[in-house]
C-alpha atoms as a PDB file:
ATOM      1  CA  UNK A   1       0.000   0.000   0.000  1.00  0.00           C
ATOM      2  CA  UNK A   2       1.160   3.508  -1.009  1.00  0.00           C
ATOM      3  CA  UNK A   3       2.346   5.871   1.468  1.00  0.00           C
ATOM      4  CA  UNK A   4       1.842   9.688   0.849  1.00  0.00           C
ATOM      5  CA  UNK A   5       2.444  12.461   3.079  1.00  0.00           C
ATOM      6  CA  UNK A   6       0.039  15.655   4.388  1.00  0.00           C
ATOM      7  CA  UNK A   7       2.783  18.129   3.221  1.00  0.00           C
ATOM      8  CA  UNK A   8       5.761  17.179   0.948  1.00  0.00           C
ATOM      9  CA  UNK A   9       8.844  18.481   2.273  1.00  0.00           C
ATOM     10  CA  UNK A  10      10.601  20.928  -0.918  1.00  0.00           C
ATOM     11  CA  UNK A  11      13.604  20.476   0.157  1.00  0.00           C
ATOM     12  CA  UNK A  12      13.668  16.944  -0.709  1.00  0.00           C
ATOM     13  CA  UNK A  13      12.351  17.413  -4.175  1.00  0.00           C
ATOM     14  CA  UNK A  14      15.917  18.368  -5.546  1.00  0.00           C
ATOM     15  CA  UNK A  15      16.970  15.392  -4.743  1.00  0.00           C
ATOM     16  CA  UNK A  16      14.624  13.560  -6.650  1.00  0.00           C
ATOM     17  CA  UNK A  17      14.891  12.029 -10.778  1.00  0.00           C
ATOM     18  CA  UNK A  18      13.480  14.453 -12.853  1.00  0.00           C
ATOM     19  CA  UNK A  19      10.677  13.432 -15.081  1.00  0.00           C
ATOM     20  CA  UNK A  20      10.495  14.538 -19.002  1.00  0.00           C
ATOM     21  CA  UNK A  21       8.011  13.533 -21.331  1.00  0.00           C
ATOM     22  CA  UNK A  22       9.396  11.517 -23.878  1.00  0.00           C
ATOM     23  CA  UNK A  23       6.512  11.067 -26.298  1.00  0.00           C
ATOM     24  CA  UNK A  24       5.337  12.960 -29.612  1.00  0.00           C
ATOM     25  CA  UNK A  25       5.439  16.947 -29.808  1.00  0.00           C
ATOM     26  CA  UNK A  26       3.929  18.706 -32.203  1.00  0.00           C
ATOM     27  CA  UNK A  27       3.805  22.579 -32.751  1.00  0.00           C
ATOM     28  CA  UNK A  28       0.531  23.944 -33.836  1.00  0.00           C
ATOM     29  CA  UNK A  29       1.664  27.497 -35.544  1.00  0.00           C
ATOM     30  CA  UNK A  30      -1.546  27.393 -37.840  1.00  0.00           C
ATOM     31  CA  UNK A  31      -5.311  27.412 -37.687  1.00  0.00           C
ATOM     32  CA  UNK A  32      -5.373  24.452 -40.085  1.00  0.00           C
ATOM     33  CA  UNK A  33      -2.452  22.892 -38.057  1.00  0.00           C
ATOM     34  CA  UNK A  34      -4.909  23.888 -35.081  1.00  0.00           C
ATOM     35  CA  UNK A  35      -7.844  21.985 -36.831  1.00  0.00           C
ATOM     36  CA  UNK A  36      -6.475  18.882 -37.310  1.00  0.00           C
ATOM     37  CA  UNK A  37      -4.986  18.167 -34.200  1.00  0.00           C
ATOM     38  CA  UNK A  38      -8.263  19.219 -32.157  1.00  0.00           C
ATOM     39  CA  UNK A  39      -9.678  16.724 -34.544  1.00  0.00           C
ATOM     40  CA  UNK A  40      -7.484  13.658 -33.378  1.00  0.00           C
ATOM     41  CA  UNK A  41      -7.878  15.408 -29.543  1.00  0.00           C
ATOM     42  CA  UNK A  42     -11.998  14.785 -29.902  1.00  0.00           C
ATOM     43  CA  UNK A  43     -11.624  10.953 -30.612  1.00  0.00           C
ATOM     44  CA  UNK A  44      -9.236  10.796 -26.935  1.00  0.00           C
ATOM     45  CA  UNK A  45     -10.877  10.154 -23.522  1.00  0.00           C
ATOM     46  CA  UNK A  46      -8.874  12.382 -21.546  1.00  0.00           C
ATOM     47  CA  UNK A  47      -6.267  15.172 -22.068  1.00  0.00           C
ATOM     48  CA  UNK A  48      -4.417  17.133 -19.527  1.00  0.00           C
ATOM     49  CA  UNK A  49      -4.324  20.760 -20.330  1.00  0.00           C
ATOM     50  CA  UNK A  50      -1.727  23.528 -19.170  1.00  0.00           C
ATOM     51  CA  UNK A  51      -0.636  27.309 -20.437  1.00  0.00           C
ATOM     52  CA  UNK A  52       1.883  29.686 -20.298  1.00  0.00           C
ATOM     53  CA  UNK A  53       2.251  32.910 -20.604  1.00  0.00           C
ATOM     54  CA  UNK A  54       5.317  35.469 -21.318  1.00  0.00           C
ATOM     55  CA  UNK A  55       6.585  36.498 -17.618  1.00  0.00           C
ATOM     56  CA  UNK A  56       6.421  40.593 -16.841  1.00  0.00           C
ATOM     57  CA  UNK A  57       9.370  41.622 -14.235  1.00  0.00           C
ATOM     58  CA  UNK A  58       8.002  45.001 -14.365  1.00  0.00           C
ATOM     59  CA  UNK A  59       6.205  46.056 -11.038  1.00  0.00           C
ATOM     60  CA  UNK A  60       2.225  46.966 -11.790  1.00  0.00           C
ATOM     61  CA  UNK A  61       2.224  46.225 -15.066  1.00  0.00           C
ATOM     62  CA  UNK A  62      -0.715  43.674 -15.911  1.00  0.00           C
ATOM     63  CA  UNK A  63      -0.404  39.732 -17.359  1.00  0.00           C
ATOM     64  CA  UNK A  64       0.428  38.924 -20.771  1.00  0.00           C
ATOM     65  CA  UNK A  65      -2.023  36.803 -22.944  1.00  0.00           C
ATOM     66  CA  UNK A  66      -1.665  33.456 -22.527  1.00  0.00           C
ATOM     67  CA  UNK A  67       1.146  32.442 -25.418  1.00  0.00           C
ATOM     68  CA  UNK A  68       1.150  28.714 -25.523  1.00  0.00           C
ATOM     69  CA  UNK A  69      -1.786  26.068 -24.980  1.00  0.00           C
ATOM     70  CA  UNK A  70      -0.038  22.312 -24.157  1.00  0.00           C
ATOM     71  CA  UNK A  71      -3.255  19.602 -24.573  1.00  0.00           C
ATOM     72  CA  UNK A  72      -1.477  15.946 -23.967  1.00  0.00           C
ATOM     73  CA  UNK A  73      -2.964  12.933 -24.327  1.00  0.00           C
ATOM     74  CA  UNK A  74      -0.428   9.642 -22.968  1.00  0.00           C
ATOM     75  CA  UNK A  75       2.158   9.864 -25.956  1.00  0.00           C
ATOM     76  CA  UNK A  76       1.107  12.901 -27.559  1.00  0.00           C
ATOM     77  CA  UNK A  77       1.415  16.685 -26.655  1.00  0.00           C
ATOM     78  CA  UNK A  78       0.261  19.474 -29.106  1.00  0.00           C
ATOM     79  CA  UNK A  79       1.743  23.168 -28.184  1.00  0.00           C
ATOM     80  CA  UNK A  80      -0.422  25.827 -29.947  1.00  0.00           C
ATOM     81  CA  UNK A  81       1.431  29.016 -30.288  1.00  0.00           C
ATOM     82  CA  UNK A  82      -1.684  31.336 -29.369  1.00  0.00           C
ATOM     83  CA  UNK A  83       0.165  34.354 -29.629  1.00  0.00           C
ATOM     84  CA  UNK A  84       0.510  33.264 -33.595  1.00  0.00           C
ATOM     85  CA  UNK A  85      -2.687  31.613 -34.176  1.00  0.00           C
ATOM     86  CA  UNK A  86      -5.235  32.952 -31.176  1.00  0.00           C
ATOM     87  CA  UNK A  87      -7.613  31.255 -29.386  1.00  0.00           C
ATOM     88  CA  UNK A  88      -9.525  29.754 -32.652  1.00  0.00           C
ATOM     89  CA  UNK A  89     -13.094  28.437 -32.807  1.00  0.00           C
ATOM     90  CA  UNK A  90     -11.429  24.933 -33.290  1.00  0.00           C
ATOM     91  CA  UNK A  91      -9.801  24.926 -29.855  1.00  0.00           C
ATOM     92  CA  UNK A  92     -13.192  26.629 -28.442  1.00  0.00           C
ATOM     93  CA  UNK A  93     -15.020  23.626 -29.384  1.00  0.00           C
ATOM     94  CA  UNK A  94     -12.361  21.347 -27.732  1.00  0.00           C
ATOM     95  CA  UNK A  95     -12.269  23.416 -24.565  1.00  0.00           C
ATOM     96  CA  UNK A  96     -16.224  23.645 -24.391  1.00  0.00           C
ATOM     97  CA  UNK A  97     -17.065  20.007 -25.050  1.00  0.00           C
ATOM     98  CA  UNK A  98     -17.794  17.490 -22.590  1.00  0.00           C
ATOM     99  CA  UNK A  99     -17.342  14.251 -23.915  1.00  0.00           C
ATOM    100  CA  UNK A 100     -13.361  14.811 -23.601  1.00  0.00           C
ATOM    101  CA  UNK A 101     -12.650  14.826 -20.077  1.00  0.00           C
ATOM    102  CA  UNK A 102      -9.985  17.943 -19.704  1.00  0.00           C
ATOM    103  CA  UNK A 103      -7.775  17.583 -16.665  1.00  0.00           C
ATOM    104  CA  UNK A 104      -5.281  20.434 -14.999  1.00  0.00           C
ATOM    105  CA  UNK A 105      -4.056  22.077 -12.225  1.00  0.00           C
ATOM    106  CA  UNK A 106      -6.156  25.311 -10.934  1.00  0.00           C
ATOM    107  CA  UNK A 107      -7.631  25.352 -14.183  1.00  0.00           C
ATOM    108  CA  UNK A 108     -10.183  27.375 -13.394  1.00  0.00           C
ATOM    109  CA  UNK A 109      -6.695  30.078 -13.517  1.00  0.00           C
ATOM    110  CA  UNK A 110      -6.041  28.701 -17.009  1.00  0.00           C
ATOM    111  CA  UNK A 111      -9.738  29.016 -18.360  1.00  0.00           C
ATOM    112  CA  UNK A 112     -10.101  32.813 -16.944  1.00  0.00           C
ATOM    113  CA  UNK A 113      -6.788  33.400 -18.833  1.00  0.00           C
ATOM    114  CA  UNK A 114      -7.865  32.079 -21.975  1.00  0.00           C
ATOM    115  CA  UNK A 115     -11.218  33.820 -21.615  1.00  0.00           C
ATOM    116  CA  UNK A 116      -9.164  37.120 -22.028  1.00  0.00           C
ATOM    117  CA  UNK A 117      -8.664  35.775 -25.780  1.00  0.00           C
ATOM    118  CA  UNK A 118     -11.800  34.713 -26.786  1.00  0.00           C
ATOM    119  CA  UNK A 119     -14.929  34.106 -24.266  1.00  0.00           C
ATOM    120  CA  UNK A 120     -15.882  30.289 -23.610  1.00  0.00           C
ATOM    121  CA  UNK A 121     -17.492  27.799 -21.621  1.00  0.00           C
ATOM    122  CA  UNK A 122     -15.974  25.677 -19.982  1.00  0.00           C
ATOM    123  CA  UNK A 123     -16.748  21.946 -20.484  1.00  0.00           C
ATOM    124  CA  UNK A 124     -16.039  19.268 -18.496  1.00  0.00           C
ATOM    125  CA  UNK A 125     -12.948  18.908 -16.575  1.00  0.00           C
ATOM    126  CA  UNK A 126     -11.155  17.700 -13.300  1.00  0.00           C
ATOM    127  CA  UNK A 127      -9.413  19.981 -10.840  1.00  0.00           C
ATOM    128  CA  UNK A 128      -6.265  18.112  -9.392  1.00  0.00           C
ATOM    129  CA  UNK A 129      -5.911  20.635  -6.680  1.00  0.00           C
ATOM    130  CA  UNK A 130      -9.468  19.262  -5.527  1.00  0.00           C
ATOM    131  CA  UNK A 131      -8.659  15.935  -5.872  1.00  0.00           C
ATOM    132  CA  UNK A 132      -5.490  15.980  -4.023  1.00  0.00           C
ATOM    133  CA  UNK A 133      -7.191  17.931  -1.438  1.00  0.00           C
ATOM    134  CA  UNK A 134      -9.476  15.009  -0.954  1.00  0.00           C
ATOM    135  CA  UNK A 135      -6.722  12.726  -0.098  1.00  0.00           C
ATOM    136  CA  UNK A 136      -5.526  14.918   2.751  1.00  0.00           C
ATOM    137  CA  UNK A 137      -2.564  16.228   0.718  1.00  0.00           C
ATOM    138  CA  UNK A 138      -2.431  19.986   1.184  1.00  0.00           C
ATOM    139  CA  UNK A 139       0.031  21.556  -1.414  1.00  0.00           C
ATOM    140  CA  UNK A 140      -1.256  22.828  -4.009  1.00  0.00           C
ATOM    141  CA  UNK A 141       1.681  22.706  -6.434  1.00  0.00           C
ATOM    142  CA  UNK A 142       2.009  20.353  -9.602  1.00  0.00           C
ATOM    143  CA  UNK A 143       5.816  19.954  -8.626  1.00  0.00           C
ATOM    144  CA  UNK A 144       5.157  18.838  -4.908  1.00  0.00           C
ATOM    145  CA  UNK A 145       1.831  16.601  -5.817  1.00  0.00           C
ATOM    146  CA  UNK A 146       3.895  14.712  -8.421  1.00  0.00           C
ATOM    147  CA  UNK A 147       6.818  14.195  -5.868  1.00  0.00           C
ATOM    148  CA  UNK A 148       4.225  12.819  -3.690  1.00  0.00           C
ATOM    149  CA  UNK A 149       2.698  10.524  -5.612  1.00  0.00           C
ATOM    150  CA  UNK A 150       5.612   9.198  -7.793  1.00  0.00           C
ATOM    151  CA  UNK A 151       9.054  10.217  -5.924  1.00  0.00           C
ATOM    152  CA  UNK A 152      10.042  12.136  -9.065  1.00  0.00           C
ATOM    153  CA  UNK A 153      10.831  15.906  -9.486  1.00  0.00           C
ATOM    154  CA  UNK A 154       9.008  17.993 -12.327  1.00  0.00           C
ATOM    155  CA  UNK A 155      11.929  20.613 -13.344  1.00  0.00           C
ATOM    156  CA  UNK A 156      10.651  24.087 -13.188  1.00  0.00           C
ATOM    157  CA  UNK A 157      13.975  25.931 -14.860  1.00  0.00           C
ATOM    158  CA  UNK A 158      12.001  26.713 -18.061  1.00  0.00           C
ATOM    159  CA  UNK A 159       8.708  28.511 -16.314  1.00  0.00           C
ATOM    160  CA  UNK A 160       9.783  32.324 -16.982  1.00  0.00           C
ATOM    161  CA  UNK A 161      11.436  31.698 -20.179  1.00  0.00           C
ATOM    162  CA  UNK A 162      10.047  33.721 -23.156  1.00  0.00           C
ATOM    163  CA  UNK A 163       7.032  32.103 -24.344  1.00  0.00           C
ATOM    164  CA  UNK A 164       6.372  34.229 -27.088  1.00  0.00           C
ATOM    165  CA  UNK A 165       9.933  33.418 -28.765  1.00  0.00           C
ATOM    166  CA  UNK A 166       9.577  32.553 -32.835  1.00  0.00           C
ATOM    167  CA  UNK A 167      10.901  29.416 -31.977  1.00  0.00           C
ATOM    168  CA  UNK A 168      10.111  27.283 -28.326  1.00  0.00           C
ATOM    169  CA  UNK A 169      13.569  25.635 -27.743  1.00  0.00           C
ATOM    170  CA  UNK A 170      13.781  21.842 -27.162  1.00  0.00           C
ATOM    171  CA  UNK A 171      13.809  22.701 -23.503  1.00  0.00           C
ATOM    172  CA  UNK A 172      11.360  24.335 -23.857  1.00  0.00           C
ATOM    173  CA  UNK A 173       9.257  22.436 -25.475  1.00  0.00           C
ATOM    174  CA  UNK A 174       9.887  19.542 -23.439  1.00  0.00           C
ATOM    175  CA  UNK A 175       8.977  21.454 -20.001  1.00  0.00           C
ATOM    176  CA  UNK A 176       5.430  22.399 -21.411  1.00  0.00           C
ATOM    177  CA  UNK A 177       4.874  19.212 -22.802  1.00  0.00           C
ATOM    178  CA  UNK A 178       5.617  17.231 -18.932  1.00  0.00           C
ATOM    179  CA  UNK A 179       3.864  19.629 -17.031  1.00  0.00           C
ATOM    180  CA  UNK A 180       0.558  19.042 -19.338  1.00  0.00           C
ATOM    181  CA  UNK A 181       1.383  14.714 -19.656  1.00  0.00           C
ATOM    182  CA  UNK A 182       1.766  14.133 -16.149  1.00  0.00           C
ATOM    183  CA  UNK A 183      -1.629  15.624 -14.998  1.00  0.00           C
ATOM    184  CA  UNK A 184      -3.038  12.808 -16.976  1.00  0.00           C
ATOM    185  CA  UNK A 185      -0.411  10.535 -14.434  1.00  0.00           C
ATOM    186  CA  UNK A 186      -1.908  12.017 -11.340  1.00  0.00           C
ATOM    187  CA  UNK A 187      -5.531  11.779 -11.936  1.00  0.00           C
ATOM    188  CA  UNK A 188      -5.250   7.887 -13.008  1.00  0.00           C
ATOM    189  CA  UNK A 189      -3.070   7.601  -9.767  1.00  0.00           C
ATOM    190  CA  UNK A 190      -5.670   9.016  -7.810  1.00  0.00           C
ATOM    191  CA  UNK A 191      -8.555   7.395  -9.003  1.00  0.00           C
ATOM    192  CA  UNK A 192      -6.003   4.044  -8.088  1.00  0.00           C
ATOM    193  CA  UNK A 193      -5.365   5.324  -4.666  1.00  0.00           C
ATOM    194  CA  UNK A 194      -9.176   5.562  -4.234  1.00  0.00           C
ATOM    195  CA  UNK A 195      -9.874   2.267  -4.612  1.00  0.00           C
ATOM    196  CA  UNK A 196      -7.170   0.195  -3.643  1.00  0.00           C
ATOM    197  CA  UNK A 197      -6.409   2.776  -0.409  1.00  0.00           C
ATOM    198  CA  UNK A 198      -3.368   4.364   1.009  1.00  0.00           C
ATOM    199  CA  UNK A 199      -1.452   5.613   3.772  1.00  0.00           C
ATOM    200  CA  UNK A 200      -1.519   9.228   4.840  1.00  0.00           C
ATOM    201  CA  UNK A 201       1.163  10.528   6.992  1.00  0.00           C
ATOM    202  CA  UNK A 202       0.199  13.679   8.800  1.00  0.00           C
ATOM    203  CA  UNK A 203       3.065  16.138   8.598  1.00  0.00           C
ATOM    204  CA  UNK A 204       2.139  18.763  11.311  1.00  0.00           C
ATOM    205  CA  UNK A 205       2.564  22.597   9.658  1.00  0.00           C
ATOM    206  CA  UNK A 206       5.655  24.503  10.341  1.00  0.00           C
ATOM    207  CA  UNK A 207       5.672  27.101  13.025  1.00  0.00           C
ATOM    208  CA  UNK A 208       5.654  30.723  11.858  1.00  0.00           C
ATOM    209  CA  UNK A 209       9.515  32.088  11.821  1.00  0.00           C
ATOM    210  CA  UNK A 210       9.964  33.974  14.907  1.00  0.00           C
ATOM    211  CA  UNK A 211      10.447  38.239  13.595  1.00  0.00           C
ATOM    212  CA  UNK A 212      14.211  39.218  13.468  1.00  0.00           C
ATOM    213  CA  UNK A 213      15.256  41.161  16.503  1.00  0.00           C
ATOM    214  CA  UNK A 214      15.344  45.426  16.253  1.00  0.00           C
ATOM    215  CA  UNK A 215      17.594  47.211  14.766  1.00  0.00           C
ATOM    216  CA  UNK A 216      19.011  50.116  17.073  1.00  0.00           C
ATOM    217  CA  UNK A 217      17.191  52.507  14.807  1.00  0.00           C
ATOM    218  CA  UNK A 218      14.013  50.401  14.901  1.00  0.00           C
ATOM    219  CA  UNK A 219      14.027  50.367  18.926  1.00  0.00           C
ATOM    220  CA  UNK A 220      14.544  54.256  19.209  1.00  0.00           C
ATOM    221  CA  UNK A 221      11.486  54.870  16.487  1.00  0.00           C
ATOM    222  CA  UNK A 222       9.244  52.123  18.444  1.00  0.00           C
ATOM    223  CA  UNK A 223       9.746  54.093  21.505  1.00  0.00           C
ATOM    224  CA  UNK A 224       9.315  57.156  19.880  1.00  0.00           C
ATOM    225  CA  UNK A 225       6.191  56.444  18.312  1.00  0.00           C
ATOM    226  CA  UNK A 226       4.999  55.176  21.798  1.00  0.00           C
ATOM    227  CA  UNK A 227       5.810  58.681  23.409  1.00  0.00           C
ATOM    228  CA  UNK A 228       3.883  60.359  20.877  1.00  0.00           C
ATOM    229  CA  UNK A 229       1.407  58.153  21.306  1.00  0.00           C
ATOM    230  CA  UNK A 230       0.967  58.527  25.235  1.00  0.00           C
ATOM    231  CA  UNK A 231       1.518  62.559  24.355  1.00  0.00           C
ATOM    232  CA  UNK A 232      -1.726  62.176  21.997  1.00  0.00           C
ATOM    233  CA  UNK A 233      -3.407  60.368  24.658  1.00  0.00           C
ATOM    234  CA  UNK A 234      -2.781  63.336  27.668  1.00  0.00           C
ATOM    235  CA  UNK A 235      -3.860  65.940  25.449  1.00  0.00           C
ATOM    236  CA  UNK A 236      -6.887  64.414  24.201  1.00  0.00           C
ATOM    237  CA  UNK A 237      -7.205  63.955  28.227  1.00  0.00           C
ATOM    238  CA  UNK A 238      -6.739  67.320  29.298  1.00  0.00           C
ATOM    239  CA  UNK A 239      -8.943  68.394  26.380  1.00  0.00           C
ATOM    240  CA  UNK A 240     -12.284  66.232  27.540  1.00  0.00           C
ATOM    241  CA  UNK A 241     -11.598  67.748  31.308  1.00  0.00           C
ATOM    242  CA  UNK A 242     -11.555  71.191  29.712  1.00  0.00           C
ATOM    243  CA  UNK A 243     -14.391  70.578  28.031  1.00  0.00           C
ATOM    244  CA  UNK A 244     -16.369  68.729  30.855  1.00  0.00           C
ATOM    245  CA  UNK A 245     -15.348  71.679  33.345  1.00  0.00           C
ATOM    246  CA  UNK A 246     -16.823  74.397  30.424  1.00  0.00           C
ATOM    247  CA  UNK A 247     -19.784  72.088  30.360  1.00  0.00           C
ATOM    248  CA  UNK A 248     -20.254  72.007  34.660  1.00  0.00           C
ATOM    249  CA  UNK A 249     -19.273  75.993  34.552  1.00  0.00           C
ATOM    250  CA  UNK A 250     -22.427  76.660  31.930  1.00  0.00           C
ATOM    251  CA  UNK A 251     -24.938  74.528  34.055  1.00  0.00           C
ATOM    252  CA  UNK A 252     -23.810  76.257  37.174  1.00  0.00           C
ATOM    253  CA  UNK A 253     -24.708  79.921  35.644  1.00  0.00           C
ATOM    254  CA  UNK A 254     -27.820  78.602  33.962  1.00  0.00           C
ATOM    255  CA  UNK A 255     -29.036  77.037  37.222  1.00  0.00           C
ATOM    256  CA  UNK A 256     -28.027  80.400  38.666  1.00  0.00           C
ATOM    257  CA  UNK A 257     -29.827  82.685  36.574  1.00  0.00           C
ATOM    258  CA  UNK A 258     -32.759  80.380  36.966  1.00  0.00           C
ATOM    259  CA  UNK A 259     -32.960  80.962  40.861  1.00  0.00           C
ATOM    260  CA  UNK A 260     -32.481  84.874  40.545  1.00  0.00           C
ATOM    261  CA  UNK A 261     -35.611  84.618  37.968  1.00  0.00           C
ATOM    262  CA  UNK A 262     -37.472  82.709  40.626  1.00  0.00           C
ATOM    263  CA  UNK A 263     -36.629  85.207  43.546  1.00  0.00           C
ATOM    264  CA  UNK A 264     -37.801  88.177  41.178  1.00  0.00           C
END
């Protein structure tokens, strides 16, 4: 029986095999290139289904367009170059049907990206994040789910390359093709795990770091800030006193002039 773990440790996953698909890869750079493999795509079962996009390192400026959409079935992995083709009505179709069974990681991510493109429905697909989460595994990331359910490492080296490049490089290629292939691994394992059962070992969460200790400079403005604060506080003190002995003065004359009207 299997044994997975609540939390995968990262620091073991470097010392792991790495995992590469080693099946077919074709580049789709055309909508007729686009047609025909969607075409093969509708006859499969399942796919697994992942995107990138072309990284921005410039603070508050917004996401680019997804550039590459990698559909795999078991030997097979199809990268369409959106940024050269777009979103066409081919790949709608694919995306929107439900007879192929589309499986990814936070997809729903992927699908709002692609909606930027070209609007869509989503049809039927399985969220590995949920599924994973039903086993009592709580990361969240395709690298540490696959380490935990196979002992291999998914290399991530390639993520902020330039995904709008004319031409993918063989690494490149070869990252976008695993990280779509193996989330057709992990949903067959789990669907094994399910019904032949498993071990879980609980891996308690790691205790918040404790804060680094003050800097000189830090000290002196903490206690500065807490005299000013405590100066606030007195004069907003004094002030209410003033303002409650105005208050008892006032009465007093009103409840003077009232008994001089009386004796009149």
């Amino acid at each position: 029986m299997k044994t997975l773990v609540s939390r995968y440790d990262k620091k073991m996953i470097a010392q792991l095999p790495k995992v590469l698909f080693q099946g077919r890869i074709i580049v789709i750079q055309s909508k007729s290139e686009a047609k025909k493999a969607v075409d093969y795509l509708m006859t499969q079962e399942m796919v697994g289904v992942d995107t990138e996009t072309k990284p921005i390192f410039k603070k508050g400026t917004g996401m680019n367009p997804v550039a590459l959409l990698q559909i795999s079935t078991h030997d097979t992995c199809f990268l369409f170059r959106l940024n050269q083709i777009g979103f066409t009505s081919d790949l709608i179709k694919l995306m929107s049907d439900d007879s192929v069974l589309k499986i990814g990681l936070s997809l729903k991510d992927d699908f709002m990206q692609l909606k930027r493109r070209k609007p869509f429905t989503p049809g039927r697909y399985a969220e590995l994040q949920s599924m994973v989460k039903d086993l009592g595994i709580s990361d969240q990331s395709l690298q540490k789910i696959y380490a935990n359910l196979f002992g291999y490492r998914i290399s991530k080296t390639q993520q902020l390359t330039n995904w709008e490049a004319d031409v993918l490089t063989e690494a490149q290629k070869r990252y976008a093709a695993t990280d779509a292939w193996v989330c057709i691994h992990i949903y067959e394992e789990i669907l094994k795990l399910n019904a032949t059962g498993y071990m879980l070992e609980v891996i308690p969460e790691p205790a918040p770091p404790a804060p680094p200790p003050l800097t000189p400079e830090q000290i002196r403005e903490k206690e500065e800030k807490k005299r000013q604060k405590e100066k606030e506080r007195r004069k907003r003190k004094r002030q209410r006193e003033k303002e409650q002995k105005a208050k008892s003065k006032n009465r007093a004359n009103k409840e003077k002039i009232k008994n001089i009207k009386e004796i009149i």
